[in-house]
C-alpha atoms as a PDB file:
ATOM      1  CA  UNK A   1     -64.916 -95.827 -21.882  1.00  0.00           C
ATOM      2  CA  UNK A   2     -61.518 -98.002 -22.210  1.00  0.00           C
ATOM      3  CA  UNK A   3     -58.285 -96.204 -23.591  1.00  0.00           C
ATOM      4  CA  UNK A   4     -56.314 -98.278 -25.844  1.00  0.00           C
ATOM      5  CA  UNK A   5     -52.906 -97.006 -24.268  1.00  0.00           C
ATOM      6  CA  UNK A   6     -52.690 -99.602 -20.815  1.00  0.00           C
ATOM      7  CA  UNK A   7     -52.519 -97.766 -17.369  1.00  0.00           C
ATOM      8  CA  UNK A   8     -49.494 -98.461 -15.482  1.00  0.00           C
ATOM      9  CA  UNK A   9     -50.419 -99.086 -11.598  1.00  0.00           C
ATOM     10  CA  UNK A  10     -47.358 -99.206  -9.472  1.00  0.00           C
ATOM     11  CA  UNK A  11     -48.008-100.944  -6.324  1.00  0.00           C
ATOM     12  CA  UNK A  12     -51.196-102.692  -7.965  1.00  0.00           C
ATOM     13  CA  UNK A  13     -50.846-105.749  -5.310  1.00  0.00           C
ATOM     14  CA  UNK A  14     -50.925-103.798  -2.349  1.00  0.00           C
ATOM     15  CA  UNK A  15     -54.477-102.710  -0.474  1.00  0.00           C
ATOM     16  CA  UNK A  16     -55.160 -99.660  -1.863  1.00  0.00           C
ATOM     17  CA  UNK A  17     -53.305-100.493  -5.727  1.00  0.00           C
ATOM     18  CA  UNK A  18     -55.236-104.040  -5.814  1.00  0.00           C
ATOM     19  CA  UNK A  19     -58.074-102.184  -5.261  1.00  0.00           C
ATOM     20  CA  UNK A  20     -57.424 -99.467  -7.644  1.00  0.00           C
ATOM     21  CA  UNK A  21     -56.465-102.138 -10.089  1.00  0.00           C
ATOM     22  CA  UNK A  22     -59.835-104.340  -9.874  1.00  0.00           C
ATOM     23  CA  UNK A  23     -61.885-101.122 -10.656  1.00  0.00           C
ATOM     24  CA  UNK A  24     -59.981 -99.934 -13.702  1.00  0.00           C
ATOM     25  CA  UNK A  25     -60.281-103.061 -15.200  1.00  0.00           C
ATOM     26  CA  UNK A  26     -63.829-102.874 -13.884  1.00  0.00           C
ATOM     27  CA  UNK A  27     -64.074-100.010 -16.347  1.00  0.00           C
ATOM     28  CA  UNK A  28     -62.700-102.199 -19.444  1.00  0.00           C
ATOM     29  CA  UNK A  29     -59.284-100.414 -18.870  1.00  0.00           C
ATOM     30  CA  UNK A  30     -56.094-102.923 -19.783  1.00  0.00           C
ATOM     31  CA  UNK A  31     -54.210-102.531 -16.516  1.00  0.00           C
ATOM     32  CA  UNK A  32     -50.205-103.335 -16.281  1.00  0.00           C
ATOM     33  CA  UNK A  33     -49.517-103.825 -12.421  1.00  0.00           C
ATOM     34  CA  UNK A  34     -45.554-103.304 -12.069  1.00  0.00           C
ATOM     35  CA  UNK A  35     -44.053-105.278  -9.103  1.00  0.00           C
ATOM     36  CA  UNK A  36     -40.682-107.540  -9.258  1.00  0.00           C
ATOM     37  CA  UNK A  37     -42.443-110.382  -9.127  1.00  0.00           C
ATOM     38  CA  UNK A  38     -45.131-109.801 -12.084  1.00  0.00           C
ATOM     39  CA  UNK A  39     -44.471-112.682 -14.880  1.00  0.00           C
ATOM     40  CA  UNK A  40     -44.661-110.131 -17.617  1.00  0.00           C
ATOM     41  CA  UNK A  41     -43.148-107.238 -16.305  1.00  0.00           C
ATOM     42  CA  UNK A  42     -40.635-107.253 -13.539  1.00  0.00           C
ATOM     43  CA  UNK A  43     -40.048-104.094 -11.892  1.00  0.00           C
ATOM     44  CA  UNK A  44     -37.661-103.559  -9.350  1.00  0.00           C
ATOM     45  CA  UNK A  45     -38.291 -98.962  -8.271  1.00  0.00           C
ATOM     46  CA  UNK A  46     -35.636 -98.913  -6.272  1.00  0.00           C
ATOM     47  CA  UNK A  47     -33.185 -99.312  -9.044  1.00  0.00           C
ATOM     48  CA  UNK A  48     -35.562 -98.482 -11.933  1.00  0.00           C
ATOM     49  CA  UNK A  49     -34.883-101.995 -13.847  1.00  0.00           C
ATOM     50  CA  UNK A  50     -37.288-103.363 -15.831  1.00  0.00           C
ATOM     51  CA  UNK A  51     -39.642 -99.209 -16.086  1.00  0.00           C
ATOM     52  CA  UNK A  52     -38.589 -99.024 -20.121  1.00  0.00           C
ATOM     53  CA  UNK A  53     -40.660-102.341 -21.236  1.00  0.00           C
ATOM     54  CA  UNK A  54     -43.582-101.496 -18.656  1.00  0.00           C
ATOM     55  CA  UNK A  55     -44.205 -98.025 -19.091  1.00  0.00           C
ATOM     56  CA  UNK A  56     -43.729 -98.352 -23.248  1.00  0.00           C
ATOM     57  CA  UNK A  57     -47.128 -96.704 -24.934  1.00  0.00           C
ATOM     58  CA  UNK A  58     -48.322 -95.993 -21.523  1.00  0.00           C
ATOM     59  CA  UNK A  59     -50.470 -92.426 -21.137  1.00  0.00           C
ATOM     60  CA  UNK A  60     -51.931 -92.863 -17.508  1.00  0.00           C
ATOM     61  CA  UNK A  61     -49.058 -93.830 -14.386  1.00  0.00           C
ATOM     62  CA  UNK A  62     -51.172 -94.675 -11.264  1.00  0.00           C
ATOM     63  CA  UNK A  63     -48.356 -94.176  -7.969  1.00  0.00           C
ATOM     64  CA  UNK A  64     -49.310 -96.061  -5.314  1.00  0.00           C
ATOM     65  CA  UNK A  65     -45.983 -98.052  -4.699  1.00  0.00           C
ATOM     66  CA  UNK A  66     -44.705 -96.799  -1.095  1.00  0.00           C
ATOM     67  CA  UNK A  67     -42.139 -98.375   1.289  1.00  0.00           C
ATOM     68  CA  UNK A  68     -44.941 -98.028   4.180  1.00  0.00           C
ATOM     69  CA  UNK A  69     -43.070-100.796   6.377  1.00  0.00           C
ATOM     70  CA  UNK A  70     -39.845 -98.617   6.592  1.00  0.00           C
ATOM     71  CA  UNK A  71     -41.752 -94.913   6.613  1.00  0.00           C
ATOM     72  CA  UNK A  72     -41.227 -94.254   3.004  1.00  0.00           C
ATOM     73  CA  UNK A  73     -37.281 -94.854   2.693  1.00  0.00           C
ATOM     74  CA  UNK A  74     -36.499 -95.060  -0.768  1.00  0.00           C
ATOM     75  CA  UNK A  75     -40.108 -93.651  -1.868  1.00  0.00           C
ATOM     76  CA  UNK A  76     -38.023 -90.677  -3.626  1.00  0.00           C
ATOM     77  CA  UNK A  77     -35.736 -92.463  -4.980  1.00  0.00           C
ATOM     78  CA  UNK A  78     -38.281 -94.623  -6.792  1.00  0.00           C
ATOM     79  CA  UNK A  79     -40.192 -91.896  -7.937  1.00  0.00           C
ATOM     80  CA  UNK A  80     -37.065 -90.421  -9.243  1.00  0.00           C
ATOM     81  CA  UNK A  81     -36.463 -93.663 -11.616  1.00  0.00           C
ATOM     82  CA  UNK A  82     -40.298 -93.331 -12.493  1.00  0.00           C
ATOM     83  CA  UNK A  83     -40.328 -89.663 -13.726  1.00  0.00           C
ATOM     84  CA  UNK A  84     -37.145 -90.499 -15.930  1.00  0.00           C
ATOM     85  CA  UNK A  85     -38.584 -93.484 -17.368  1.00  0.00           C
ATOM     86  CA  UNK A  86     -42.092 -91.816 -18.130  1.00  0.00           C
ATOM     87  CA  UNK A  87     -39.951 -89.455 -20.085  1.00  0.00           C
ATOM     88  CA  UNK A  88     -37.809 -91.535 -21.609  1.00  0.00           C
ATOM     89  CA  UNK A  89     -41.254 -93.433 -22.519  1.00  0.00           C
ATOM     90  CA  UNK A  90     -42.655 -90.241 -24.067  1.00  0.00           C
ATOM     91  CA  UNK A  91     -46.021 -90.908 -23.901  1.00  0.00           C
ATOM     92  CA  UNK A  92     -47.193 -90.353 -20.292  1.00  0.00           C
ATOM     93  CA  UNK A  93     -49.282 -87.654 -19.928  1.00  0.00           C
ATOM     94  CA  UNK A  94     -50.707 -87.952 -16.557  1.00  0.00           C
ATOM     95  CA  UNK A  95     -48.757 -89.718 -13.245  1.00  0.00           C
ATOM     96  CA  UNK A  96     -51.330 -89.921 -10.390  1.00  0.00           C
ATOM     97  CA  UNK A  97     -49.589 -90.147  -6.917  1.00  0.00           C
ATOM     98  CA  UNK A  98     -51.741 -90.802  -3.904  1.00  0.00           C
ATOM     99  CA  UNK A  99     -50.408 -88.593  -0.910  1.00  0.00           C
ATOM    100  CA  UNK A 100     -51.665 -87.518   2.852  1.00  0.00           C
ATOM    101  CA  UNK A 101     -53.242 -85.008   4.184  1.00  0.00           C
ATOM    102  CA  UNK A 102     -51.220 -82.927   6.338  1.00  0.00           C
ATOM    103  CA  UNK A 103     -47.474 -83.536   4.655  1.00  0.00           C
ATOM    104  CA  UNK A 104     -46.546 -80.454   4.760  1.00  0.00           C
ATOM    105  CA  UNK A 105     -47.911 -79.919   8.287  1.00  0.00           C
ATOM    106  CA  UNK A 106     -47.377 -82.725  10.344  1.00  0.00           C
ATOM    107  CA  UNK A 107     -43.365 -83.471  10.493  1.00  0.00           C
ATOM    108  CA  UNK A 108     -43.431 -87.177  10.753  1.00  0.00           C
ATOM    109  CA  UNK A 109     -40.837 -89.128   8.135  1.00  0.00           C
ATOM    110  CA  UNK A 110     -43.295 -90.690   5.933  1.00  0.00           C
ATOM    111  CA  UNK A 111     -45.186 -87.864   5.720  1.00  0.00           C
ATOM    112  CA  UNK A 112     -42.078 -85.794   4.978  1.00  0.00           C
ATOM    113  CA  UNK A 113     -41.205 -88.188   2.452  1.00  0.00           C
ATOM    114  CA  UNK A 114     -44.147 -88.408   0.842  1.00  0.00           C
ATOM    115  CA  UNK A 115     -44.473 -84.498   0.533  1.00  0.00           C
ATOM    116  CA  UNK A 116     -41.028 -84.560  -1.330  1.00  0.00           C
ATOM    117  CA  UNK A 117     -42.112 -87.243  -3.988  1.00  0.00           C
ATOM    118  CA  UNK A 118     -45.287 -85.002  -4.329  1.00  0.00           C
ATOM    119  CA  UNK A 119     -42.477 -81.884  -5.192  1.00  0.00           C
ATOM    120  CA  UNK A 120     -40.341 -84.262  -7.597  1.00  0.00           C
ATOM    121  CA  UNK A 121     -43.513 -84.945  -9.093  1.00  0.00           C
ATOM    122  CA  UNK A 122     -44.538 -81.312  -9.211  1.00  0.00           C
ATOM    123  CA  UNK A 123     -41.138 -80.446 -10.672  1.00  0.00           C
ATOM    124  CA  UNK A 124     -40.926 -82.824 -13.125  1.00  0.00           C
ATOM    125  CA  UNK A 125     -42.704 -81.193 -16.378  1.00  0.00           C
ATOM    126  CA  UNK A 126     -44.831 -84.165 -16.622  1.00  0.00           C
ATOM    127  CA  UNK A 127     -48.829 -83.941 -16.744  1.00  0.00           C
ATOM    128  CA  UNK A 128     -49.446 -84.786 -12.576  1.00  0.00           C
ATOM    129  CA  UNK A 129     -52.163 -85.913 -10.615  1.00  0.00           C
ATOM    130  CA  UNK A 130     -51.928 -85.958  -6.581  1.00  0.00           C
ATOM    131  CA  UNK A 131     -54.801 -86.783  -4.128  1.00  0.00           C
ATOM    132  CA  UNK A 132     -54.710 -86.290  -0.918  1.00  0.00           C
ATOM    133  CA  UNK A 133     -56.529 -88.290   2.179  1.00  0.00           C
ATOM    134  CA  UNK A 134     -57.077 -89.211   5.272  1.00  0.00           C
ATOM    135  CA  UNK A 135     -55.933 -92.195   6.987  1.00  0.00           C
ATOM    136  CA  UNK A 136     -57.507 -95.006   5.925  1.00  0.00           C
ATOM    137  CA  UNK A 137     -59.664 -97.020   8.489  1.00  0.00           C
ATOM    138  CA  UNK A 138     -57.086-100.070   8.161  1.00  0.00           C
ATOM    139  CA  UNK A 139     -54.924 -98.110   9.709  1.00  0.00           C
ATOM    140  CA  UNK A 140     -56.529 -97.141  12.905  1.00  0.00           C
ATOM    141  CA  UNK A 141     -57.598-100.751  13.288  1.00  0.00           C
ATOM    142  CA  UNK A 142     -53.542-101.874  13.039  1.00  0.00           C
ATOM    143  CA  UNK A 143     -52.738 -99.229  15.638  1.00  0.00           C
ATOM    144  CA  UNK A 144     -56.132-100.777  18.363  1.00  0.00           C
ATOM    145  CA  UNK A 145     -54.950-104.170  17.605  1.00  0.00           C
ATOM    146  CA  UNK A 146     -51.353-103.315  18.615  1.00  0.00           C
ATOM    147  CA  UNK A 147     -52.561-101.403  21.572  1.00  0.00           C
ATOM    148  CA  UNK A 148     -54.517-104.230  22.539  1.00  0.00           C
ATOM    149  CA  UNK A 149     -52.009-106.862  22.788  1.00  0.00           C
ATOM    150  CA  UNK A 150     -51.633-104.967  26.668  1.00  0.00           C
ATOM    151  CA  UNK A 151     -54.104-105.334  29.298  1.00  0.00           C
ATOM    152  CA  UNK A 152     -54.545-101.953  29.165  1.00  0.00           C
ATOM    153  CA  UNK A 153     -54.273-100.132  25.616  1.00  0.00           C
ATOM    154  CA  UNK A 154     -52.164 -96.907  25.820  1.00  0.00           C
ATOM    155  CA  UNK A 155     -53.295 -94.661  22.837  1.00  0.00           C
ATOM    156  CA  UNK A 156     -52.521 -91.336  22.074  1.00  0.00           C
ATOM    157  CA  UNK A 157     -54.179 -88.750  23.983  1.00  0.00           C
ATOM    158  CA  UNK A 158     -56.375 -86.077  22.187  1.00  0.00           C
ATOM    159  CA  UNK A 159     -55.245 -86.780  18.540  1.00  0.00           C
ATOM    160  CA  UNK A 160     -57.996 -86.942  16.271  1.00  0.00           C
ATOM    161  CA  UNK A 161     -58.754 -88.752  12.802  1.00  0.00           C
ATOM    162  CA  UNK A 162     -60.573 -88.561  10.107  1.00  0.00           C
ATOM    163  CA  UNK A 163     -60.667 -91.775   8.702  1.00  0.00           C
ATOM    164  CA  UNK A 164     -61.624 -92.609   5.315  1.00  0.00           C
ATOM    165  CA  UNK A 165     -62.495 -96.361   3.544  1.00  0.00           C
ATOM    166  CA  UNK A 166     -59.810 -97.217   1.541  1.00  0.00           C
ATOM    167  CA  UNK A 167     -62.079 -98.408  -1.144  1.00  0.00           C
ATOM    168  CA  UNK A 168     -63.676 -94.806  -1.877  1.00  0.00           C
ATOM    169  CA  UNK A 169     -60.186 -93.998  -1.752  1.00  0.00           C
ATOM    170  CA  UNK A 170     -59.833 -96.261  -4.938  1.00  0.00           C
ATOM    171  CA  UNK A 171     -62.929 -95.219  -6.836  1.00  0.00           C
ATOM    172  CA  UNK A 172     -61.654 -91.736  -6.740  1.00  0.00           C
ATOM    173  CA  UNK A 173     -58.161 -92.705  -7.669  1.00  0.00           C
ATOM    174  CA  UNK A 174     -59.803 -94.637 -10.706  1.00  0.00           C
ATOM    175  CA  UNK A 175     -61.938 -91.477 -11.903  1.00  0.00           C
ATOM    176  CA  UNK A 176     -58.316 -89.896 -11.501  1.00  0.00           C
ATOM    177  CA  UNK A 177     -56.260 -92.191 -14.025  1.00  0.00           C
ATOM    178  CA  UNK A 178     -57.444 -90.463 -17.346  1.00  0.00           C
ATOM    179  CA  UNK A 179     -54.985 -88.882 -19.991  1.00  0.00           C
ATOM    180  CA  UNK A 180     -55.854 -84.740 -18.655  1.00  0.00           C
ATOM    181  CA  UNK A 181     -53.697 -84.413 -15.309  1.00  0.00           C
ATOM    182  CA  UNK A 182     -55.808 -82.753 -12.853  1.00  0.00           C
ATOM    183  CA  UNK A 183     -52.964 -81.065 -10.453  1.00  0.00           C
ATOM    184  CA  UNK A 184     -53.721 -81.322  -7.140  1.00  0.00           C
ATOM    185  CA  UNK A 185     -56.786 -82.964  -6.558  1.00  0.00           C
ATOM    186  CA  UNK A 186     -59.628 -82.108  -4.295  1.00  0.00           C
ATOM    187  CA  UNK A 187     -58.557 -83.682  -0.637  1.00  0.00           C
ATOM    188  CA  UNK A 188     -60.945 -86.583   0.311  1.00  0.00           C
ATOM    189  CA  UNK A 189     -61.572 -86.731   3.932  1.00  0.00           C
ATOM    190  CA  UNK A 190     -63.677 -88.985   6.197  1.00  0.00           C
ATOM    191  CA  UNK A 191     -67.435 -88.246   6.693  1.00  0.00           C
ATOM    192  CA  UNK A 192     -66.428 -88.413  10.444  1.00  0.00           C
ATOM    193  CA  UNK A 193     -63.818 -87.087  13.137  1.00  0.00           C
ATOM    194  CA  UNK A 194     -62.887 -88.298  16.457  1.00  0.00           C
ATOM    195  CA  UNK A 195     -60.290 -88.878  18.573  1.00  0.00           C
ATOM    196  CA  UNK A 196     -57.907 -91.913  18.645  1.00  0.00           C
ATOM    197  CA  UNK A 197     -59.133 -93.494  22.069  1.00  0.00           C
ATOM    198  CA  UNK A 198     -62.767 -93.106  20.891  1.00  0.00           C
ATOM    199  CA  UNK A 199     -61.945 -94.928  17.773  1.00  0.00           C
ATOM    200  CA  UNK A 200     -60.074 -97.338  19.873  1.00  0.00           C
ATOM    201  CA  UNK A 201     -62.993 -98.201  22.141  1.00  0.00           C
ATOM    202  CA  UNK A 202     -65.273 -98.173  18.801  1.00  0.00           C
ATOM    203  CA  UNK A 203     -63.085-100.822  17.317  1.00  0.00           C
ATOM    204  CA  UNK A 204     -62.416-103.071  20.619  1.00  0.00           C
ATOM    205  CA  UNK A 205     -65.965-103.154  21.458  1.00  0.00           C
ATOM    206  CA  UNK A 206     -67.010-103.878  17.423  1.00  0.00           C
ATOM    207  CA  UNK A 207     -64.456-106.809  17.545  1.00  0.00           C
ATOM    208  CA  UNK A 208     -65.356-108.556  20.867  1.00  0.00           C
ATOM    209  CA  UNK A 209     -62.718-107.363  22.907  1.00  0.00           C
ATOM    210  CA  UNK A 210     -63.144-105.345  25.939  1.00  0.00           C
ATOM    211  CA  UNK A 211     -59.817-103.582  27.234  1.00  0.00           C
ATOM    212  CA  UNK A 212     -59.605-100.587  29.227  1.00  0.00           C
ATOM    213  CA  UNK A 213     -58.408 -97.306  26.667  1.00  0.00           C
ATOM    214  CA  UNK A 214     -55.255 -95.404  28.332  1.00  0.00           C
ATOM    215  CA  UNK A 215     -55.139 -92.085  26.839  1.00  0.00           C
ATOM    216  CA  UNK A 216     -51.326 -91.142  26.672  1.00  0.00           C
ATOM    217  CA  UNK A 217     -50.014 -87.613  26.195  1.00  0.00           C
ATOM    218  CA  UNK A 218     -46.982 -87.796  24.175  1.00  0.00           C
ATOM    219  CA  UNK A 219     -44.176 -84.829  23.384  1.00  0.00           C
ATOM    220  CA  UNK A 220     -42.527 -83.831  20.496  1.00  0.00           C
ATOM    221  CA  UNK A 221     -43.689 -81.724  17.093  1.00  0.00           C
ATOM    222  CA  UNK A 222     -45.239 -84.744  15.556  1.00  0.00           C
ATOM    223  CA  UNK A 223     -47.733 -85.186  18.525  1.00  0.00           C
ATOM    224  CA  UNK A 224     -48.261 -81.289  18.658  1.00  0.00           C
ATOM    225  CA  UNK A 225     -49.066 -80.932  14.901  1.00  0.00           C
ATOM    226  CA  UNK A 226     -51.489 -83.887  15.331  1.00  0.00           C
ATOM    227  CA  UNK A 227     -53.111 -82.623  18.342  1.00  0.00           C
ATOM    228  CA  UNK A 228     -53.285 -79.354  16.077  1.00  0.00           C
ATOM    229  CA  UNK A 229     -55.366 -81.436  13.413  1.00  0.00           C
ATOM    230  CA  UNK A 230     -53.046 -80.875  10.724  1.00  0.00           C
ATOM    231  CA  UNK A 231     -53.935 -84.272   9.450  1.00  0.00           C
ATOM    232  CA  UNK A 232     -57.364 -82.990   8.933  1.00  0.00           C
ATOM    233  CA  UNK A 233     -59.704 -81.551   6.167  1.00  0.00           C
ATOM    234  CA  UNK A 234     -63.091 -81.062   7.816  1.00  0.00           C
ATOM    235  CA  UNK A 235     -64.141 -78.919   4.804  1.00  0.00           C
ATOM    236  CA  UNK A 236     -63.710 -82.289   2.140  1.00  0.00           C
ATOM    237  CA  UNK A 237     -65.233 -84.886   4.554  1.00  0.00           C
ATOM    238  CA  UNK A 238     -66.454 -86.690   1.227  1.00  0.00           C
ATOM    239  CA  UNK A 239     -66.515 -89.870   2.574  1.00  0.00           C
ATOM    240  CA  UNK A 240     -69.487 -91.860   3.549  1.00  0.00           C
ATOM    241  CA  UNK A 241     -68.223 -95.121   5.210  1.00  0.00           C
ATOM    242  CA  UNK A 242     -67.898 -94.066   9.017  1.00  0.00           C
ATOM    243  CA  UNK A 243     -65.331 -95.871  10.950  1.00  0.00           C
ATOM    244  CA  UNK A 244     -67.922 -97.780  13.428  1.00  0.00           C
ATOM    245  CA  UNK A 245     -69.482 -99.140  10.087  1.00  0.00           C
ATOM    246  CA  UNK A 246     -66.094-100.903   9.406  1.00  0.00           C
ATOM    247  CA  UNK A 247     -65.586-101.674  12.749  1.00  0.00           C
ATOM    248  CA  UNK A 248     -69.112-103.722  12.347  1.00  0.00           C
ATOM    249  CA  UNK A 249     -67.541-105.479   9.273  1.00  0.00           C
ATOM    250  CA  UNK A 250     -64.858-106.293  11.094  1.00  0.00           C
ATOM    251  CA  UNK A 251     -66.551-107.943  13.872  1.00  0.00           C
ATOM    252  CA  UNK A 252     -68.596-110.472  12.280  1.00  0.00           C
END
């Protein structure tokens, strides 16, 4: 059933917020998608111009604006102008952020960022909603693809990932953006888990292209929290989209 208040979606033109987007109106929902470039409400997060007009009458802020391109620089600060303007707007009751599993195990930059918006969030006194996931199986095909540009594609030794379609990711985020915040959320995890090269290989072979996989060990904390499988929940593998099924899409 449709709420008359409109549901904000920051980052509503990206792959995951388009997505997110298309479903809620799916589900009769009005839908205001803030970017600078939308004709009827400009939005620039990094400086907060233009959040008064979009978020007025709003209940339901969906998050998934994120500087992904430069690891999440600025993320905070853009969540920072959001939080003020939801309560300067007065009627948000529920801001759902989409987050990663393992932020406040693995200490990689994004994922540091994004675990600090999650504590703004968590510290702001508004009704909050944060999910989250896996990476999503776009992702693993970006890294192959890059890795495959060399005759021989160097991959990360004995990582493993859970990867999860982006689209479930969506549906769940959808279900998520009602007026009653639901704290953190359930993780959502893959329905499968193995390790980067395998994945690699799975992908290569799916897309036509036949390279030979060079595990790499790497150093650092990063690479040990990974190897770890802190960006793992094999206990909410909810997923049901395997990553050699999208590979299969991908290579037709």
């Amino acid at each position: 059933m449709s709420t008359i208040a409109p549901i904000i979606v920051t980052g509503g033109t990206g792959t995951l917020g388009s997505l997110v987007t298309e479903r809620l109106r799916a589900a009769g929902h009005e839908v205001r998608v803030l970017s600078r470039h939308a004709p009827d409400h400009p939005v620039d997060l990094r400086n907060g111009a233009g959040l008064d007009a979009a978020l007025a009458g709003a209940e339901v802020i969906v998050h998934c604006a994120s500087n992904t391109r430069g690891a999440g620089r600025g993320d905070e600060q853009a969540a920072g102008h959001l939080i003020e303007a939801a309560r300067r707007a007065g009627t948000a009751r529920n801001l759902v952020y989409i987050s990663i599993v393992g932020v406040d195990t693995v200490p990689l930059g994004y994922y540091r960022r994004k675990l600090r918006v999650e504590r703004l969030l968590e510290a702001s006194g508004l009704g909050v909603t944060i999910l989250r996931t896996t990476q999503f199986h776009d992702l693993v095909a970006m890294l192959a693809d890059a890795a495959a540009k060399l005759p021989v594609a160097p991959v990360p030794k004995d990582v493993r990932v859970q990867p999860i379609a982006v689209g479930e990711v969506a549906d769940r985020m959808a279900e998520l953006a009602v007026p009653t915040p639901s704290g953190r959320a359930p993780d959502m995890g893959g329905p499968e888990i193995h390790t980067l090269p395998d994945l690699a290989r799975t992908y290569l072979s799916a897309t036509g292209r036949h390279r030979r996989i060079l595990p790499v060990p790497l150093a650092g904390k990063t690479y040990a929290a990974f190897r770890r499988g802190g960006n793992l929940t094999p206990t909410h593998a909810v997923g049901t989209q395997t990553f050699e099924q999208y590979a299969r899409g991908r290579g037709r």
